[in-house]
N, C-alpha and C. Protein backbone atom coordinates (compact mmCIF):
# COMPACT_ATOMS: atom_id res chain seq x y z
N UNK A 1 -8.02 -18.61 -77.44
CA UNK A 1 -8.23 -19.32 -76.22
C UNK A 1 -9.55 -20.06 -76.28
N UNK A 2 -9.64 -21.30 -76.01
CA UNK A 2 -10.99 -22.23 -76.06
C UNK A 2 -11.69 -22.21 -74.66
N UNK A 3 -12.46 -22.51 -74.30
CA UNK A 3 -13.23 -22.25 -73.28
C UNK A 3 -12.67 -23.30 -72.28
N UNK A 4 -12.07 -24.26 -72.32
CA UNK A 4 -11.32 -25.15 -71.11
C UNK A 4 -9.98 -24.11 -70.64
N UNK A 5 -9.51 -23.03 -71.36
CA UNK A 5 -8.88 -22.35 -70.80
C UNK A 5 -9.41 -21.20 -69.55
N UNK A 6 -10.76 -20.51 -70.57
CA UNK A 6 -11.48 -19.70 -69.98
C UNK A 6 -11.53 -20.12 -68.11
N UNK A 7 -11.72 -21.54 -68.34
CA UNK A 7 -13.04 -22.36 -67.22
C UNK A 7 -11.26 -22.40 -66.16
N UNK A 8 -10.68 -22.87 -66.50
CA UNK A 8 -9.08 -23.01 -65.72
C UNK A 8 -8.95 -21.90 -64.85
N UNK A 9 -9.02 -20.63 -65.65
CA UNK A 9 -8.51 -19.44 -65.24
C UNK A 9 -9.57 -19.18 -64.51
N UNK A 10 -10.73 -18.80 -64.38
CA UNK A 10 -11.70 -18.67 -63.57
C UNK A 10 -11.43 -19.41 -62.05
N UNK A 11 -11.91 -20.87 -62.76
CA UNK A 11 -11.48 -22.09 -61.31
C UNK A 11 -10.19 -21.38 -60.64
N UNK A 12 -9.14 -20.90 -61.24
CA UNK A 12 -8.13 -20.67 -60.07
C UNK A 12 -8.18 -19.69 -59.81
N UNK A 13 -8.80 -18.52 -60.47
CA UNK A 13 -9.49 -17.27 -59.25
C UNK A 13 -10.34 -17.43 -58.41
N UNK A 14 -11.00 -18.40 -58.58
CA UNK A 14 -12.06 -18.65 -57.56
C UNK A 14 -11.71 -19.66 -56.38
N UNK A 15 -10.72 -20.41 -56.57
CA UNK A 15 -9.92 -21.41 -55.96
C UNK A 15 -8.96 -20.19 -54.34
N UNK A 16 -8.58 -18.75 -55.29
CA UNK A 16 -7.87 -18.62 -55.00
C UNK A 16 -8.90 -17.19 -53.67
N UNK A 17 -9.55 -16.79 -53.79
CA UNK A 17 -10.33 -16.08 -53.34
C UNK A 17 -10.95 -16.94 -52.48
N UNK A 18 -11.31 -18.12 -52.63
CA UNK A 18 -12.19 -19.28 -51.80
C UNK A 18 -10.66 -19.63 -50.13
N UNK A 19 -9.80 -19.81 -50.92
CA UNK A 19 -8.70 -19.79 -49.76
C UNK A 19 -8.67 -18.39 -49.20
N UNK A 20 -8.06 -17.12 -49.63
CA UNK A 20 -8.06 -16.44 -48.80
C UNK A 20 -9.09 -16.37 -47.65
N UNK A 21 -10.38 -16.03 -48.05
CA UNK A 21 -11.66 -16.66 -47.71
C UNK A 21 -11.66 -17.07 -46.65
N UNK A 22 -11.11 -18.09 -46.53
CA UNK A 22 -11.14 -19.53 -45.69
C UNK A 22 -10.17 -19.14 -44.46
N UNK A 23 -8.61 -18.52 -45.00
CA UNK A 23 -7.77 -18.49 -44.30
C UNK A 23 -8.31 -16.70 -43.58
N UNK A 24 -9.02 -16.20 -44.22
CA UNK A 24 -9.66 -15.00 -42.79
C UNK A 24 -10.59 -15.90 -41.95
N UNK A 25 -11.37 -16.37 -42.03
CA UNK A 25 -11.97 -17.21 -41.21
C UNK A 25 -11.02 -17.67 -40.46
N UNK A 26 -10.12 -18.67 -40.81
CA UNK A 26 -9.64 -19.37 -39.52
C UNK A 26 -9.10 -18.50 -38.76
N UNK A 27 -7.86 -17.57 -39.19
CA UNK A 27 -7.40 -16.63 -38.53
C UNK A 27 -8.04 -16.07 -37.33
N UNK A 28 -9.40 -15.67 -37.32
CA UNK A 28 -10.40 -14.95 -36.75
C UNK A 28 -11.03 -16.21 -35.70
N UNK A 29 -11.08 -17.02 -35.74
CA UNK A 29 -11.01 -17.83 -34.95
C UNK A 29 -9.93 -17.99 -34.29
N UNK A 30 -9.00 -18.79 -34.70
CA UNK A 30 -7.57 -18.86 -34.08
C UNK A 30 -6.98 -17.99 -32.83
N UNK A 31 -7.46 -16.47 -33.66
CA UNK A 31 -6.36 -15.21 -33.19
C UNK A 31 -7.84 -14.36 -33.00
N UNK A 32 -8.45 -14.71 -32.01
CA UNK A 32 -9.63 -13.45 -31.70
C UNK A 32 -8.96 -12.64 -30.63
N UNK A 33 -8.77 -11.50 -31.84
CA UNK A 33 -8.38 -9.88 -30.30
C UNK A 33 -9.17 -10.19 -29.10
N UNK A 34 -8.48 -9.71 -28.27
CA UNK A 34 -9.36 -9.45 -26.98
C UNK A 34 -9.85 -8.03 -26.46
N UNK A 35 -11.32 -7.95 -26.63
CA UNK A 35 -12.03 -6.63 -26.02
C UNK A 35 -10.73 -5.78 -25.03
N UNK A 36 -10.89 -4.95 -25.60
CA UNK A 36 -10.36 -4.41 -24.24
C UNK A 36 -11.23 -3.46 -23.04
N UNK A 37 -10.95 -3.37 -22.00
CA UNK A 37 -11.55 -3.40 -20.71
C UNK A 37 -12.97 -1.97 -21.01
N UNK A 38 -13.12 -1.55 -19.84
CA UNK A 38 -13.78 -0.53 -20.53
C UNK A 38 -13.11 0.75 -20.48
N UNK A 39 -13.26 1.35 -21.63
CA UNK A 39 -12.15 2.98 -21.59
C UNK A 39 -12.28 4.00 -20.63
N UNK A 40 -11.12 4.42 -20.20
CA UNK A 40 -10.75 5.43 -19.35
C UNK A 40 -11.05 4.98 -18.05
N UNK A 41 -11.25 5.59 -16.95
CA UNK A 41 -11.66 4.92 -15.44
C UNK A 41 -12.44 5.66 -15.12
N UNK A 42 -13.09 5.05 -14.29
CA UNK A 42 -14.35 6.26 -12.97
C UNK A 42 -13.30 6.81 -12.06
N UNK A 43 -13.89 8.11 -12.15
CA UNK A 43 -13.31 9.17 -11.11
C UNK A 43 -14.06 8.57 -9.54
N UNK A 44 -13.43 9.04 -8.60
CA UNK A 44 -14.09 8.66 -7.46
C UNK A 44 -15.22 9.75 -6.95
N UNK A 45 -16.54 9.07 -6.37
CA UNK A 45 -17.78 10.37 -6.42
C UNK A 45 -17.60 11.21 -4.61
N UNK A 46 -17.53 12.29 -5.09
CA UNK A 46 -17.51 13.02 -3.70
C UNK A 46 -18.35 12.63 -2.91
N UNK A 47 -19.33 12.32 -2.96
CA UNK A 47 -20.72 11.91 -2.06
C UNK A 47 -20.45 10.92 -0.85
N UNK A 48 -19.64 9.61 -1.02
CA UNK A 48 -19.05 9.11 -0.11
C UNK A 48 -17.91 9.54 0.66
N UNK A 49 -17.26 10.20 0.01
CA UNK A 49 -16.50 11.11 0.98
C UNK A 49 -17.07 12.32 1.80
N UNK A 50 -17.80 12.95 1.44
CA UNK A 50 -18.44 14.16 2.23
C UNK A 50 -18.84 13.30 3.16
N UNK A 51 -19.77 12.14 2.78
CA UNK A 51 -20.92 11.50 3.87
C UNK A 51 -19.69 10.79 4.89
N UNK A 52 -18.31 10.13 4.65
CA UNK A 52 -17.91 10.07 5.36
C UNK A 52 -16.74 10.68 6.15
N UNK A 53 -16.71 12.05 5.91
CA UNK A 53 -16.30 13.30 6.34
C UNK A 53 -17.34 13.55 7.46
N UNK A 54 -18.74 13.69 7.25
CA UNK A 54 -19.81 13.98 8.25
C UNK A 54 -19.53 12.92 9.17
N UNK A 55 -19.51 11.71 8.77
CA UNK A 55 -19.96 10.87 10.13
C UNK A 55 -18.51 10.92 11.03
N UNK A 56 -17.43 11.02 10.75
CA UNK A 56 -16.37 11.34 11.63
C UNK A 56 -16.40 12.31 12.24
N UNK A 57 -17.05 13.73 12.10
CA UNK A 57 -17.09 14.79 12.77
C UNK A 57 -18.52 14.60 13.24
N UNK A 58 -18.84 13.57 13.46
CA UNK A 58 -20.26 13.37 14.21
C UNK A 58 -19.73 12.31 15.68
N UNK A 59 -18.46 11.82 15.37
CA UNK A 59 -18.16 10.75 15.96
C UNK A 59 -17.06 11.10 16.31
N UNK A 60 -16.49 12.30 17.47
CA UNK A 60 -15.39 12.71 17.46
C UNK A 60 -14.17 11.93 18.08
N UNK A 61 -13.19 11.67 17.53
CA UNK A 61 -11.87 10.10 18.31
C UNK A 61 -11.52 11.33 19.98
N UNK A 62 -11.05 10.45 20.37
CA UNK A 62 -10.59 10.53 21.80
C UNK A 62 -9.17 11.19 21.40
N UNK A 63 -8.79 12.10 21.97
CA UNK A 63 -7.17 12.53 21.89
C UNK A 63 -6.69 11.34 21.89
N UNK A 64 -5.46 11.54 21.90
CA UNK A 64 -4.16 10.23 21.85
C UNK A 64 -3.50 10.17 23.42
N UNK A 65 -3.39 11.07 24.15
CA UNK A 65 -2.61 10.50 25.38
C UNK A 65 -3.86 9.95 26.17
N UNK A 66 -5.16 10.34 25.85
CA UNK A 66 -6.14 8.97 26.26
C UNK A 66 -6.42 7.84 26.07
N UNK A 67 -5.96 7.66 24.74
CA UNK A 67 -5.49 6.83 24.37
C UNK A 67 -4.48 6.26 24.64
N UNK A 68 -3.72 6.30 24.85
CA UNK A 68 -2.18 5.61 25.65
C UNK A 68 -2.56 5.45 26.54
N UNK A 69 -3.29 6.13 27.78
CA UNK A 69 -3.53 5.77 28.75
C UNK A 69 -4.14 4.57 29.41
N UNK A 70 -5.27 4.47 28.14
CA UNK A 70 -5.95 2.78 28.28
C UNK A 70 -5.47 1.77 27.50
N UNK A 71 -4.30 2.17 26.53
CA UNK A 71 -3.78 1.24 25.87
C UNK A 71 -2.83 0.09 27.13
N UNK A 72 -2.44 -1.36 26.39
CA UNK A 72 -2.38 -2.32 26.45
C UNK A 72 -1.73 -2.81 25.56
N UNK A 73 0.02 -2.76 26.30
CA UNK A 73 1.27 -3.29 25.46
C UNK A 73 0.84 -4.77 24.85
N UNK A 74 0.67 -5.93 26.28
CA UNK A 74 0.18 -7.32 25.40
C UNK A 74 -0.60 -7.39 24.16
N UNK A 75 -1.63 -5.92 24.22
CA UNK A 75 -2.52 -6.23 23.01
C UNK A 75 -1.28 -5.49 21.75
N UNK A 76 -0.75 -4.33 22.37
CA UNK A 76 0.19 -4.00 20.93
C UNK A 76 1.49 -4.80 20.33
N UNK A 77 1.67 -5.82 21.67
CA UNK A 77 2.73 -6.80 20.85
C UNK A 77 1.93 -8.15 19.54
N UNK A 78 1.04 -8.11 20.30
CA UNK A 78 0.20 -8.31 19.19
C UNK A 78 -0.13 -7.80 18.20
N UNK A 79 -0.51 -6.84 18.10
CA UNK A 79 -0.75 -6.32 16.61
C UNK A 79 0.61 -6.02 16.11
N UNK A 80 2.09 -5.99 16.72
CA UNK A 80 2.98 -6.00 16.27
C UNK A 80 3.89 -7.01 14.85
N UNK A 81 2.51 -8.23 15.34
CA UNK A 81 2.95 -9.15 14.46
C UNK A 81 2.98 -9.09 12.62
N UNK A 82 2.20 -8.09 12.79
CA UNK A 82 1.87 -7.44 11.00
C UNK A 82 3.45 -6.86 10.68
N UNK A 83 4.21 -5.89 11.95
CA UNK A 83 5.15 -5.25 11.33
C UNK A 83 6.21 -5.98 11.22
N UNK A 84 6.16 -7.53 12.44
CA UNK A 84 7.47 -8.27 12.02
C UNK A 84 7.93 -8.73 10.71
N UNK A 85 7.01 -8.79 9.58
CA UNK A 85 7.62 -9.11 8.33
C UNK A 85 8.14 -8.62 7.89
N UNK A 86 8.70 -7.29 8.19
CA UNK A 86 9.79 -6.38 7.65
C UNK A 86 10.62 -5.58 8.85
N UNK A 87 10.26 -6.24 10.22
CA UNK A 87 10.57 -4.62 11.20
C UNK A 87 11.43 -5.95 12.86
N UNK A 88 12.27 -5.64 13.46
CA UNK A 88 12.49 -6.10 13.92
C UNK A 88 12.18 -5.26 15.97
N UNK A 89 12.14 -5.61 16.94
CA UNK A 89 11.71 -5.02 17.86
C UNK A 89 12.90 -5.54 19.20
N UNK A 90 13.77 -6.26 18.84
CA UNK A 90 14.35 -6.35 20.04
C UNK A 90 15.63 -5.40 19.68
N UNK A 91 16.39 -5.43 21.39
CA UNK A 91 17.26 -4.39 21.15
C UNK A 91 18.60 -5.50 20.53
N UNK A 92 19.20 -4.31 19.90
CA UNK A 92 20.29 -5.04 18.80
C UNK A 92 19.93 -5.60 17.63
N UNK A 93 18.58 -5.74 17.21
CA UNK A 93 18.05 -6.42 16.77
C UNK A 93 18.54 -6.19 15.04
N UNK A 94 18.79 -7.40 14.02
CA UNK A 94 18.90 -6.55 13.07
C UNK A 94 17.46 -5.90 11.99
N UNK A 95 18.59 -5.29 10.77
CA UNK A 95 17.60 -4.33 9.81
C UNK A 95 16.83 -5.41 9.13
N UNK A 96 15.65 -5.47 8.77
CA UNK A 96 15.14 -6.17 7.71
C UNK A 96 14.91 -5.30 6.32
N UNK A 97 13.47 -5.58 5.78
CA UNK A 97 13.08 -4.49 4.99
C UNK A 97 13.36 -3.20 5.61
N UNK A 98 12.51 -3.33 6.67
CA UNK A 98 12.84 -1.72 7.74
C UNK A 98 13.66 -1.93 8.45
N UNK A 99 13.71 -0.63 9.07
CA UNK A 99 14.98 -0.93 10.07
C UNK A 99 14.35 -1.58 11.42
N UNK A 100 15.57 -1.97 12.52
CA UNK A 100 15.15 -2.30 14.06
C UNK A 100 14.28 -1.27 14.98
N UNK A 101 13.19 -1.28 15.26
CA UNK A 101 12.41 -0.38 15.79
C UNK A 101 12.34 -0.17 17.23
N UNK A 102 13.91 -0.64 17.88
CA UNK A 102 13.93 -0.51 19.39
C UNK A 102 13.94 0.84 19.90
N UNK A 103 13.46 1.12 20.87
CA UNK A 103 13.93 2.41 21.08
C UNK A 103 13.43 3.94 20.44
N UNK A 104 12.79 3.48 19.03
CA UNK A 104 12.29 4.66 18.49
C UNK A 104 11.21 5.43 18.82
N UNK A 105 10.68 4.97 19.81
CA UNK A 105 9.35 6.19 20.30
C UNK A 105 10.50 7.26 21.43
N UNK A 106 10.07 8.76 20.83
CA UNK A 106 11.17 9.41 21.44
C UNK A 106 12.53 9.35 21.17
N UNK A 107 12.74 8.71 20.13
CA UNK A 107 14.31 8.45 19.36
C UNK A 107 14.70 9.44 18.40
N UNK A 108 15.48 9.65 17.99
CA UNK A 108 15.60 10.12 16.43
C UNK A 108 15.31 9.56 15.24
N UNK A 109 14.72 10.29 14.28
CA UNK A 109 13.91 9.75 13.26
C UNK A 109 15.65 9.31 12.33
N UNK A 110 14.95 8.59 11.53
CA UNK A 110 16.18 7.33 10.76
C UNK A 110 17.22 7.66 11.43
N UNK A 111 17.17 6.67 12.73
CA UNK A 111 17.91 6.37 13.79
C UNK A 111 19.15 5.08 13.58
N UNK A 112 18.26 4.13 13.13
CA UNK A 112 19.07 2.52 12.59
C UNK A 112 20.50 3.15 12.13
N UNK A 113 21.48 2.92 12.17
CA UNK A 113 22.57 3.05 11.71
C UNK A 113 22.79 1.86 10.54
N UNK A 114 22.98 1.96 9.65
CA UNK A 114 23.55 1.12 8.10
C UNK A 114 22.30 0.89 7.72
N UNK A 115 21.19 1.37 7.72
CA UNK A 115 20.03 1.60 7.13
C UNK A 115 19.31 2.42 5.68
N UNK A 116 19.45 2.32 4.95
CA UNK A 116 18.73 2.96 3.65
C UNK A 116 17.61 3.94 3.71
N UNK A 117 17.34 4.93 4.82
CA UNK A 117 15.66 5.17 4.81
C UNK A 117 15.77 6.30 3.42
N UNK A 118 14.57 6.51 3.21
CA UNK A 118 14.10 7.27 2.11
C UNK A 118 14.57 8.36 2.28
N UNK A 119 14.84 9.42 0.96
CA UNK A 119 14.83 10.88 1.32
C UNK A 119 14.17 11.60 2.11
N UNK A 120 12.86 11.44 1.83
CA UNK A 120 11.53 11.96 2.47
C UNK A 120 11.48 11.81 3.98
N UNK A 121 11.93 10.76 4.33
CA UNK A 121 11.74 10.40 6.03
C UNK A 121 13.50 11.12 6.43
N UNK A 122 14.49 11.10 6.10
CA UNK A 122 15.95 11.60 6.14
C UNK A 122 15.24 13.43 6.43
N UNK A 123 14.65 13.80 5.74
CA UNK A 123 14.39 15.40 5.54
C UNK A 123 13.41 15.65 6.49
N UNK A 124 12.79 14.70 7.07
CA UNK A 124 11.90 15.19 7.91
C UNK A 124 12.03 15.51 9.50
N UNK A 125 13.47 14.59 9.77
CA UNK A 125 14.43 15.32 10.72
C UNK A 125 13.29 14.96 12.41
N UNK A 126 14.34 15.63 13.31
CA UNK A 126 13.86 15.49 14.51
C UNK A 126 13.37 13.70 15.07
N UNK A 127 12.75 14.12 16.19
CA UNK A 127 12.40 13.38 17.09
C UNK A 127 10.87 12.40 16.72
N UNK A 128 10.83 11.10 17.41
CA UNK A 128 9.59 10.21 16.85
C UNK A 128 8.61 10.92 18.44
N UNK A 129 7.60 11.60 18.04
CA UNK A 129 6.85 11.79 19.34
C UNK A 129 5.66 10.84 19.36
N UNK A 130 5.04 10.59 20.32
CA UNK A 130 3.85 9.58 20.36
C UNK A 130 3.15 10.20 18.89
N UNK A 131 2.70 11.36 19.20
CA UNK A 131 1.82 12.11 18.07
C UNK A 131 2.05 12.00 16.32
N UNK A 132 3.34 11.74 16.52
CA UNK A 132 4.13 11.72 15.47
C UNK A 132 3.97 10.17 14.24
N UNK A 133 4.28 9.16 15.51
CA UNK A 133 4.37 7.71 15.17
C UNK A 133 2.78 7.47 14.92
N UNK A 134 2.09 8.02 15.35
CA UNK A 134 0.63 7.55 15.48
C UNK A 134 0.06 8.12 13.99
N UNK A 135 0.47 8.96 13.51
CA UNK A 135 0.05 9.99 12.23
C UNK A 135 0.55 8.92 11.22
N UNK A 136 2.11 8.67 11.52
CA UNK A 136 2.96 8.00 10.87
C UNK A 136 2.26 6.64 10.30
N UNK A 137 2.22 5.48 11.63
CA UNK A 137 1.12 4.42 11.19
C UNK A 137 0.21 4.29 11.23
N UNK A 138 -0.57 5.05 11.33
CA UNK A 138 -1.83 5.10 10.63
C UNK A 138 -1.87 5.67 9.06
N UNK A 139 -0.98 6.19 8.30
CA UNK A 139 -0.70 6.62 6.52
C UNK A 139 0.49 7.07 6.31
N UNK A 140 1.48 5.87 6.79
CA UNK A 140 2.87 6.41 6.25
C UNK A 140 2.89 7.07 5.12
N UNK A 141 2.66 6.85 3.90
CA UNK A 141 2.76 7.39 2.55
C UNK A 141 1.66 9.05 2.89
N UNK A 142 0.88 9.04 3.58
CA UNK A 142 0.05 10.43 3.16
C UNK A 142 0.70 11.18 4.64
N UNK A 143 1.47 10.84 5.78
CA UNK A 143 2.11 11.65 6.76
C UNK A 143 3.53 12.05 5.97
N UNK A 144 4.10 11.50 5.56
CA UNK A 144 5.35 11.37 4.86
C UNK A 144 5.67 11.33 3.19
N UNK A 145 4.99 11.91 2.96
CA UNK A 145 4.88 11.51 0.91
C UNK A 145 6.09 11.53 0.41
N UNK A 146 6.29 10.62 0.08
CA UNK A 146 7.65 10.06 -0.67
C UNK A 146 8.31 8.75 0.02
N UNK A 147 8.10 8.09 1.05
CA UNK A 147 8.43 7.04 1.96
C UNK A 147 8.39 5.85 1.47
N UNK A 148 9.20 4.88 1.48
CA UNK A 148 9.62 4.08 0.95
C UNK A 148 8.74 2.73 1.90
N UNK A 149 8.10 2.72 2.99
CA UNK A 149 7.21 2.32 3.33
C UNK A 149 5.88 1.54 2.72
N UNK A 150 5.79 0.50 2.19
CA UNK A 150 4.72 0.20 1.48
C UNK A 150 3.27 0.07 2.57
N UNK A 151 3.63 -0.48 3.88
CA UNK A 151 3.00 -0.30 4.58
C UNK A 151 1.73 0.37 4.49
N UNK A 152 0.42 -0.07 4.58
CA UNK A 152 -0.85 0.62 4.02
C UNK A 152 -1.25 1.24 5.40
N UNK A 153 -0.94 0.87 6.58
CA UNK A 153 -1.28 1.73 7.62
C UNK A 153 -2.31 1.11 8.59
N UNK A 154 -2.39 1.05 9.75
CA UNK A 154 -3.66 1.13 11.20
C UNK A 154 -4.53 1.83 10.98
N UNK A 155 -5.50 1.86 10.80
CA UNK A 155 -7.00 2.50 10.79
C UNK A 155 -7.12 2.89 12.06
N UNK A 156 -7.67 1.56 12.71
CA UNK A 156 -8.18 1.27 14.32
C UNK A 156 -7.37 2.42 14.91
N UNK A 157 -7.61 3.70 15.66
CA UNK A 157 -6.94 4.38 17.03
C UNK A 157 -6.51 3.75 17.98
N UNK A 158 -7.55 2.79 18.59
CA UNK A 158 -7.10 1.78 19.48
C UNK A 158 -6.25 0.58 19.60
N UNK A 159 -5.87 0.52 18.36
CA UNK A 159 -4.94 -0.46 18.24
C UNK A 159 -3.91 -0.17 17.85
N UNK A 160 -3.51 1.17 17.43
CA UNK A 160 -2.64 2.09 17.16
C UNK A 160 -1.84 2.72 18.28
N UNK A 161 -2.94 2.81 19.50
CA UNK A 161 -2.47 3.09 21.19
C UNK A 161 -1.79 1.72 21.55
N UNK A 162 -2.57 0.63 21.31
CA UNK A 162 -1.73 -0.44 21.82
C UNK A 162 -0.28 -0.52 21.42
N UNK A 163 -0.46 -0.61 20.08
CA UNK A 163 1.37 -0.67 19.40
C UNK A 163 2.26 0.52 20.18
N UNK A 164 1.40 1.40 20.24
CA UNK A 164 2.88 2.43 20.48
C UNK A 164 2.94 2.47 22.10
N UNK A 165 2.06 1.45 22.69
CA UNK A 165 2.66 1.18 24.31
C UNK A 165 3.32 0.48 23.96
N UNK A 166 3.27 -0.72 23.34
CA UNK A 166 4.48 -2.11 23.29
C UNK A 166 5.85 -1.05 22.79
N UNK A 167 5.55 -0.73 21.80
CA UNK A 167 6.63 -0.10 21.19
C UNK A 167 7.39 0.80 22.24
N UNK A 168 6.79 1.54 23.12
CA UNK A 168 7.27 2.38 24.11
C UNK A 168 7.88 1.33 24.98
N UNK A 169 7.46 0.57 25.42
CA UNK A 169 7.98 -0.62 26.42
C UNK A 169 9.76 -1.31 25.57
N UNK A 170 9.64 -1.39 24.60
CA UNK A 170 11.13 -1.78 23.36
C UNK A 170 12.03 -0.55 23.86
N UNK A 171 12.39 -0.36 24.64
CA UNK A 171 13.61 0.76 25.16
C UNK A 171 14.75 0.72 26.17
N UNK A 172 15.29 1.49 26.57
CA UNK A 172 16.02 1.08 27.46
C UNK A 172 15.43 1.80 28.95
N UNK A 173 15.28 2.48 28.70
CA UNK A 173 14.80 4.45 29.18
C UNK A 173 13.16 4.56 27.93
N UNK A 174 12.12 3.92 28.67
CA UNK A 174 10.78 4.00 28.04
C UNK A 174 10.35 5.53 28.17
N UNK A 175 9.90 6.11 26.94
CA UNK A 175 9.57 7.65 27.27
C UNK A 175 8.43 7.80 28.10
N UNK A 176 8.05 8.55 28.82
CA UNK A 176 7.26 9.11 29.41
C UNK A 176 5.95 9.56 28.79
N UNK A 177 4.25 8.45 29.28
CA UNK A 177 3.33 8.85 28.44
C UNK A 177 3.04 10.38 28.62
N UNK A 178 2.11 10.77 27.24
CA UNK A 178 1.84 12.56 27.63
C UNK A 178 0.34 12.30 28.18
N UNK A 179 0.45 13.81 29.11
CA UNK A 179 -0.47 13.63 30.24
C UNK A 179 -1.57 13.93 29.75
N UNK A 180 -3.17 13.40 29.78
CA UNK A 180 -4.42 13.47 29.26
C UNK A 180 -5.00 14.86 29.48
């Protein structure tokens, strides 16, 4: 072998190493992984919960039939407007996502007839009492666990009294508020 062979064979190992080379580079450009987020999650710190555990038992709510008492249907047909996207309120009214909610304060629970309700709300049986509905929307999912309800729930007490006057007013035979 003469040395223009030598020099050939070289050049195309080096030709050929110079591409791979080249083609990790672009690749790595081209196709850069993406970081992924940061591992595992934060637990949530007790500290804000204790502290706001204290300030509620510093700040004690008003019973609920005192609440009814100063509640204000106009203001709960209003806040009713959150549940019309799935809930209907007149009588006859039909099912949407949820069912027609006429009549149900003091009704039987999954009352709607041709309605789908969840297992969880089916098993829980009996009667809707003020006390009941108020637990209810304010954490469907944590009064009821398993509820098909996506509904995140009323915070506000007071606006929670309003709805369930309007709602009490949707009847034929309005139940009777409980006495303070």
């Amino acid at each position: 072998m003469d040395s223009f062979e030598v020099n050939k064979i070289a050049g195309a190992v080096l030709a050929v190493l110079l591409f791979a080379m080249g083609a990790n580079v672009l690749s790595s450009i081209l196709f850069a992984p993406k970081k992924a987020g940061q591992m595992g999650y934060a637990l949530p710190e007790p500290e804000p919960q204790a502290a706001a555990a204290g300030a509620q038992a510093a700040a004690p709510a008003e019973p609920l039939p005192v609440l009814l008492a100063k509640a204000d249907p106009a203001k709960g047909q209003a806040a009713a407007k959150k549940c019309q996207s799935c809930h209907t309120f007149e009588k006859g009214g039909a099912n949407k996502v949820g069912p027609n909610l006429y009549g149900v304060v003091a009704g039987p629970k999954a009352h709607a007839q041709g309605f789908n309700y969840s297992a969880a709300l089916k098993g829980k049986g009996g009667e809707w009492s003020f006390d009941e509905l108020d637990k209810f929307i304010h954490n469907p999912k944590g009064y009821i666990p398993g509820t098909i309800m996506a509904f995140a729930g009323v915070p506000s007490p007071n606006e929670r009294a309003d709805l369930l006057a309007y709602m009490r007013t949707q009847a034929d035979n309005p139940a009777p508020l409980p006495t303070p």
